[in-house]
N, C-alpha and C. Protein backbone atom coordinates (compact mmCIF):
# COMPACT_ATOMS: atom_id res chain seq x y z
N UNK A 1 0.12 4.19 15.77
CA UNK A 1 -1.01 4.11 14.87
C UNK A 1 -1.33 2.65 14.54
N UNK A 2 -0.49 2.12 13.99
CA UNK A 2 -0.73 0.55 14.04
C UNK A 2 -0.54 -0.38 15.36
N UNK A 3 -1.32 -1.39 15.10
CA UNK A 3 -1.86 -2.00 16.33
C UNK A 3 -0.19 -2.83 16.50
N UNK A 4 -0.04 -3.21 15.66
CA UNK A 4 1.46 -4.25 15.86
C UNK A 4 2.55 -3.75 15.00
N UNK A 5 3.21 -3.12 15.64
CA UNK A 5 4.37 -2.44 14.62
C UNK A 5 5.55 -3.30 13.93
N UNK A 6 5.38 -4.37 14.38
CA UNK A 6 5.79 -5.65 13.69
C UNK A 6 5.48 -6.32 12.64
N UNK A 7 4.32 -6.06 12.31
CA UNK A 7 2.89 -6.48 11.45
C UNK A 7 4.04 -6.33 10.07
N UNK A 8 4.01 -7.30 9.31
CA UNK A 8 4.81 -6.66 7.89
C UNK A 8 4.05 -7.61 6.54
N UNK A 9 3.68 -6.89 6.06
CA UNK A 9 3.38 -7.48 4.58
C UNK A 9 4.04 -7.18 3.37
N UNK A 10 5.09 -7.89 2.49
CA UNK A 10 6.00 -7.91 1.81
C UNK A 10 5.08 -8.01 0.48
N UNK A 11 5.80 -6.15 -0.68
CA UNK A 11 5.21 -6.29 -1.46
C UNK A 11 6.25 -6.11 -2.89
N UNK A 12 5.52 -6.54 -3.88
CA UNK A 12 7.20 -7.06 -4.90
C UNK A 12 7.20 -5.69 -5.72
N UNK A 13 8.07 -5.10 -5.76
CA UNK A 13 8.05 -3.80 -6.44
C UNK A 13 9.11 -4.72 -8.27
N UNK A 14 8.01 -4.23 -8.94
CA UNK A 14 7.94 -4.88 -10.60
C UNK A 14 9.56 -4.28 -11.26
N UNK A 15 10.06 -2.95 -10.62
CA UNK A 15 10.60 -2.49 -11.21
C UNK A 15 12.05 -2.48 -10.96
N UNK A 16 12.53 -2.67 -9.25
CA UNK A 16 13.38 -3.32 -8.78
C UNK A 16 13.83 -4.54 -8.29
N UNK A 17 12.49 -5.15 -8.42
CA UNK A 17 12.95 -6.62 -8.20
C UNK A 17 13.08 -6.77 -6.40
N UNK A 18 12.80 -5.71 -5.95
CA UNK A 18 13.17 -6.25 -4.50
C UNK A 18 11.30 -5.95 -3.30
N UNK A 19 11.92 -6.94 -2.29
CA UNK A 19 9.96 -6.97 -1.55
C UNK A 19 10.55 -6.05 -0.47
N UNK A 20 9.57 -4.90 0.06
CA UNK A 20 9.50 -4.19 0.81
C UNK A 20 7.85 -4.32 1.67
N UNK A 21 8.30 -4.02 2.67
CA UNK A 21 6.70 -3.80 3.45
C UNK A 21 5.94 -2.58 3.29
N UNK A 22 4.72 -2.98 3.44
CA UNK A 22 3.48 -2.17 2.90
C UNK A 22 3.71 -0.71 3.79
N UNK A 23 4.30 -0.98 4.89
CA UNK A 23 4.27 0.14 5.42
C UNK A 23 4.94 1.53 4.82
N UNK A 24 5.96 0.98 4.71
CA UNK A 24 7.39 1.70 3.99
C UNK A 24 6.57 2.19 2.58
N UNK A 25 5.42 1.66 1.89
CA UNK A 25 5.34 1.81 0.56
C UNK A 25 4.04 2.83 1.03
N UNK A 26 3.37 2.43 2.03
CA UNK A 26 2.68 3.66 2.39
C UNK A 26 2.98 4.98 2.58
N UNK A 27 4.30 4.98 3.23
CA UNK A 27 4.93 6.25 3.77
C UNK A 27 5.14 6.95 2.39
N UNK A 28 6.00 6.06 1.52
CA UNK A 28 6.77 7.15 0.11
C UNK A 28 5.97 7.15 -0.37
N UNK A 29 4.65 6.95 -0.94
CA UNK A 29 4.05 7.04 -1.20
C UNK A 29 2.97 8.24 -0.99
N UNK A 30 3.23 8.31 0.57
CA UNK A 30 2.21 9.41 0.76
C UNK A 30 3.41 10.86 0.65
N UNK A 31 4.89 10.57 0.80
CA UNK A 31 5.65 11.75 0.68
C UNK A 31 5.57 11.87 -0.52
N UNK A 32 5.23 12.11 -1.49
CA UNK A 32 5.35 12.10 -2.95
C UNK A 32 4.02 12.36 -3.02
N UNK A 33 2.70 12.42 -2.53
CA UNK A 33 1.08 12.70 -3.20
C UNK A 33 0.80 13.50 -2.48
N UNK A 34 1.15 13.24 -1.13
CA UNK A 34 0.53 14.35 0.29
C UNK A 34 1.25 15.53 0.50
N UNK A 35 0.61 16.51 -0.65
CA UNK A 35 1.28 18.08 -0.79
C UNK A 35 -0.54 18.65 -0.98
N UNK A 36 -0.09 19.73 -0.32
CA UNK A 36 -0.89 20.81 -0.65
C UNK A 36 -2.40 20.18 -0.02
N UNK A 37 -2.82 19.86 0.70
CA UNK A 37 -3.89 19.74 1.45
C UNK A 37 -4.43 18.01 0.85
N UNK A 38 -3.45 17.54 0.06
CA UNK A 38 -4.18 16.51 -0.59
C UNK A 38 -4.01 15.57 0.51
N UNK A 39 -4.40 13.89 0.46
CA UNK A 39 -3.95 12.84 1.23
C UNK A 39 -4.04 11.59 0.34
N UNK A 40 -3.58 10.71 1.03
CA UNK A 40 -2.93 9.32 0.22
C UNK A 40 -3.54 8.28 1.44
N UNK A 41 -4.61 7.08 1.04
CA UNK A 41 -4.61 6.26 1.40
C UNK A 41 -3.55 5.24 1.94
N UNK A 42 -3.37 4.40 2.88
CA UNK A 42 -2.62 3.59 3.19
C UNK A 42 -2.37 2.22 2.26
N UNK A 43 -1.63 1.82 1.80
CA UNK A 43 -1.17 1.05 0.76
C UNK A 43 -2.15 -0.38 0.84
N UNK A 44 -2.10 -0.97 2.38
CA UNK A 44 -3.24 -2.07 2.60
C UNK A 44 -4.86 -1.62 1.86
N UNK A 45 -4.83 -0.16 2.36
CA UNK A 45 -6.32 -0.03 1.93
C UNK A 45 -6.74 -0.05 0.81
N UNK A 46 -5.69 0.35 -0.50
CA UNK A 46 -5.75 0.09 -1.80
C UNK A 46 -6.05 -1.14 -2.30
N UNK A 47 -4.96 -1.88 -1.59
CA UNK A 47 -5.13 -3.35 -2.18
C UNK A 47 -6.00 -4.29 -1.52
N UNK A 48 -6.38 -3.88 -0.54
CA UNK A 48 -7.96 -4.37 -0.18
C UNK A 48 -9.45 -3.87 -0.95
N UNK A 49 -9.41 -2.54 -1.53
CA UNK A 49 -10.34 -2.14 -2.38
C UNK A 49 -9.97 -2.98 -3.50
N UNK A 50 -9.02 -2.88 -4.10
CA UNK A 50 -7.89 -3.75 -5.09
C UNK A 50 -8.76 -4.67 -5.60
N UNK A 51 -8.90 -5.84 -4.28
CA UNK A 51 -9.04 -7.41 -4.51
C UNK A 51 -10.85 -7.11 -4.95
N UNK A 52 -11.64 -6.24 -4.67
CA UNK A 52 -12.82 -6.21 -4.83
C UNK A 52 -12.80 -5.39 -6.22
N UNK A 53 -12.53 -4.40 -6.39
CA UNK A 53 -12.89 -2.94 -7.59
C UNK A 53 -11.78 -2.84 -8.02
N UNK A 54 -11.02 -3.65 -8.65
CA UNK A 54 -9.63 -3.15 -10.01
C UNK A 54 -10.20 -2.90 -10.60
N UNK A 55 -10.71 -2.27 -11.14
CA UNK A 55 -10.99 -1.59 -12.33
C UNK A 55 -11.05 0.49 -11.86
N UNK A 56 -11.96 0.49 -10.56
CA UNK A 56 -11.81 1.79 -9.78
C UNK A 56 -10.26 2.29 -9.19
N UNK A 57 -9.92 1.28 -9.22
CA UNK A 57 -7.90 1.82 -8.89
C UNK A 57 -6.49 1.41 -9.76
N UNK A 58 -7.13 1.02 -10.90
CA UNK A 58 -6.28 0.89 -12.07
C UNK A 58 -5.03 1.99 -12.20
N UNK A 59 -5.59 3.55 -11.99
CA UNK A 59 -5.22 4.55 -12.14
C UNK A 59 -4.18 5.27 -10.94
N UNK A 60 -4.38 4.56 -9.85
CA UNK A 60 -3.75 4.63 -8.74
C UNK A 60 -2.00 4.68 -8.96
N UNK A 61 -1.32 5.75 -8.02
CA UNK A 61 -0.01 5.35 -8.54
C UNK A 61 0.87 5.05 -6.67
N UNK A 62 1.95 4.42 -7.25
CA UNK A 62 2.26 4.22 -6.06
C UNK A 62 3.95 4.45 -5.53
N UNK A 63 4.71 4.84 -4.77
CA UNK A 63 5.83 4.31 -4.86
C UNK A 63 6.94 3.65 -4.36
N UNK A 64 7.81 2.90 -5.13
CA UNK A 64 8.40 2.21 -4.19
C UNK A 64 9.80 2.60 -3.32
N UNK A 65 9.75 2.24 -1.94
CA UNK A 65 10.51 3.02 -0.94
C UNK A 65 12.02 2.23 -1.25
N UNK A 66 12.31 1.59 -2.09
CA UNK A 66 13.32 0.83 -2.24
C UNK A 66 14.37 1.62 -3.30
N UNK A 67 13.56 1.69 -4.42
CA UNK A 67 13.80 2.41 -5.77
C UNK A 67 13.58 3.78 -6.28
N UNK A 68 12.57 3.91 -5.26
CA UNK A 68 11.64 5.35 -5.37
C UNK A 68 10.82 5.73 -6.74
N UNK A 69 10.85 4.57 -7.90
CA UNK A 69 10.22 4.40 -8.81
C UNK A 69 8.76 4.87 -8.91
N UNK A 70 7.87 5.45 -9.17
CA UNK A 70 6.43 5.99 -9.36
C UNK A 70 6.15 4.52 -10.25
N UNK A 71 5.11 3.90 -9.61
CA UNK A 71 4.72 3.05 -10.43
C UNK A 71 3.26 3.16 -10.71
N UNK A 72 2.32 2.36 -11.59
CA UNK A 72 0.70 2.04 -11.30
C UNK A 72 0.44 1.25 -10.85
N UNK A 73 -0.42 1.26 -9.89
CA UNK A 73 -0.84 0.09 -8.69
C UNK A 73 -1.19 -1.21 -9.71
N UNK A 74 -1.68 -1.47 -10.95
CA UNK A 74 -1.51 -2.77 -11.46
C UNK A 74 -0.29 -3.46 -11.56
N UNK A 75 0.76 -2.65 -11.61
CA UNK A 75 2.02 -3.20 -11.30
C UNK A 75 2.45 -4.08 -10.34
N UNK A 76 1.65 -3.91 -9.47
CA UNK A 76 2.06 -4.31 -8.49
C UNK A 76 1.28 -5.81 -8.04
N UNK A 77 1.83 -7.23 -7.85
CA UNK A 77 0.95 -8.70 -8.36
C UNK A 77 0.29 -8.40 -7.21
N UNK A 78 -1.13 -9.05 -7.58
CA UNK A 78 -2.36 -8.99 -6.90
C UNK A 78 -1.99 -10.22 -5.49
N UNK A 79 -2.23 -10.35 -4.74
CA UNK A 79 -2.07 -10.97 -3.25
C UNK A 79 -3.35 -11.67 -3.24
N UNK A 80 -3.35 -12.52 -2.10
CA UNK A 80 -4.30 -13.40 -2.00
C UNK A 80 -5.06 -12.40 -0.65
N UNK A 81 -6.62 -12.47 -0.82
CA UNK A 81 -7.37 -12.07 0.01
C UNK A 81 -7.02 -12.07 1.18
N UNK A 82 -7.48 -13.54 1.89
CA UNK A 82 -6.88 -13.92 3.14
C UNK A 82 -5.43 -13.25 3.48
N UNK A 83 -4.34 -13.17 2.52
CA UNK A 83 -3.09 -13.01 3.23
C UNK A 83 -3.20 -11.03 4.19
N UNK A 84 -3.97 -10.29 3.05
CA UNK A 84 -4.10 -9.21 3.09
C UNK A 84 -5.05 -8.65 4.46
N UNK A 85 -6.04 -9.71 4.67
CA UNK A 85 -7.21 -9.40 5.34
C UNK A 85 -6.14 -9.68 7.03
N UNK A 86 -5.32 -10.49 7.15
CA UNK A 86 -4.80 -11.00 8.45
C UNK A 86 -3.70 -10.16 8.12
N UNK A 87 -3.27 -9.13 7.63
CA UNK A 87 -2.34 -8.18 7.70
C UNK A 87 -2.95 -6.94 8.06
N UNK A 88 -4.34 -6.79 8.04
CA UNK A 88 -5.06 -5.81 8.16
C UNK A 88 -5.33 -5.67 9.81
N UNK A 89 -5.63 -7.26 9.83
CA UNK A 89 -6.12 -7.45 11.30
C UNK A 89 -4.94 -7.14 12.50
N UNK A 90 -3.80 -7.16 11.55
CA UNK A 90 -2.60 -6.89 12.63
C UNK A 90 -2.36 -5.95 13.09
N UNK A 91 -2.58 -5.24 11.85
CA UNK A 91 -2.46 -3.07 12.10
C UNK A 91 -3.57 -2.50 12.62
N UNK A 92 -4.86 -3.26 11.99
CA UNK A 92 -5.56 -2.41 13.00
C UNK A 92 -6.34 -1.56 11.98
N UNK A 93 -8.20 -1.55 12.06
CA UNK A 93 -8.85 -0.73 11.33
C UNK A 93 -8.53 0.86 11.22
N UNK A 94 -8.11 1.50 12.67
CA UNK A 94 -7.79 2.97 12.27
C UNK A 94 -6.42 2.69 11.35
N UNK A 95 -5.49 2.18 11.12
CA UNK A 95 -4.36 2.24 10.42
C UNK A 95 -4.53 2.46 9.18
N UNK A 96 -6.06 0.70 8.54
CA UNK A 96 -6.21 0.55 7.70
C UNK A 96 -6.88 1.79 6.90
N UNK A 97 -7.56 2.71 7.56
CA UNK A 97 -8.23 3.50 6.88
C UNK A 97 -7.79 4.89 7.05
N UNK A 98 -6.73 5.01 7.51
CA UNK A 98 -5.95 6.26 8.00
C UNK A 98 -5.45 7.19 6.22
N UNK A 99 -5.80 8.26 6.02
CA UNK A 99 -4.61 9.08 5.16
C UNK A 99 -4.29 9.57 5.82
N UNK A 100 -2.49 9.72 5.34
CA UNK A 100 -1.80 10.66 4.90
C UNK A 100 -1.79 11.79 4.33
């Protein structure tokens, strides 16, 4: 599914203190929301809506594959555009816009 399965963007989970990749935070994330016909955006795609509309994903929850903590996506420190946009470009638009 992703273009470079290497591709890793390290994200700081508030509650354990430790950085995991977006991927990993996509997955538990979607094992924990994606029941019953529902689906879960990919973690990049959040925080690319993120950098434009915080205020539309304030409410968002997320979790971390480290701790398994349920957190709210404000928890989680905002990234720099650029870093996000060339992490995007690595995986690949179907990735980026893929649910779970």
């Amino acid at each position: 599914m992703r273009l470079s399965e290497a591709a890793e963007l390290m994200i700081y989970c508030s509650r354990c203190g430790n950085y995991v990749n977006e991927y990993n935070w996509t997955l538990e994330t979607a094992s924990k929301y994606s029941v019953k016909g529902k689906s879960t955006p990919t973690l990049i795609y959040v925080l690319l809506q993120r950098a434009d509309h915080e205020k539309e994903w304030e409410s968002f929850r997320v979790v971390c594959p480290r701790c398994h903590e349920t957190l709210p996506i404000r928890q989680i420190p905002q990234m720099e555009r650029e870093q996000l946009e060339a992490y995007a470009q690595e995986v690949g638009e179907a990735y980026v816009n893929f649910n779970y």
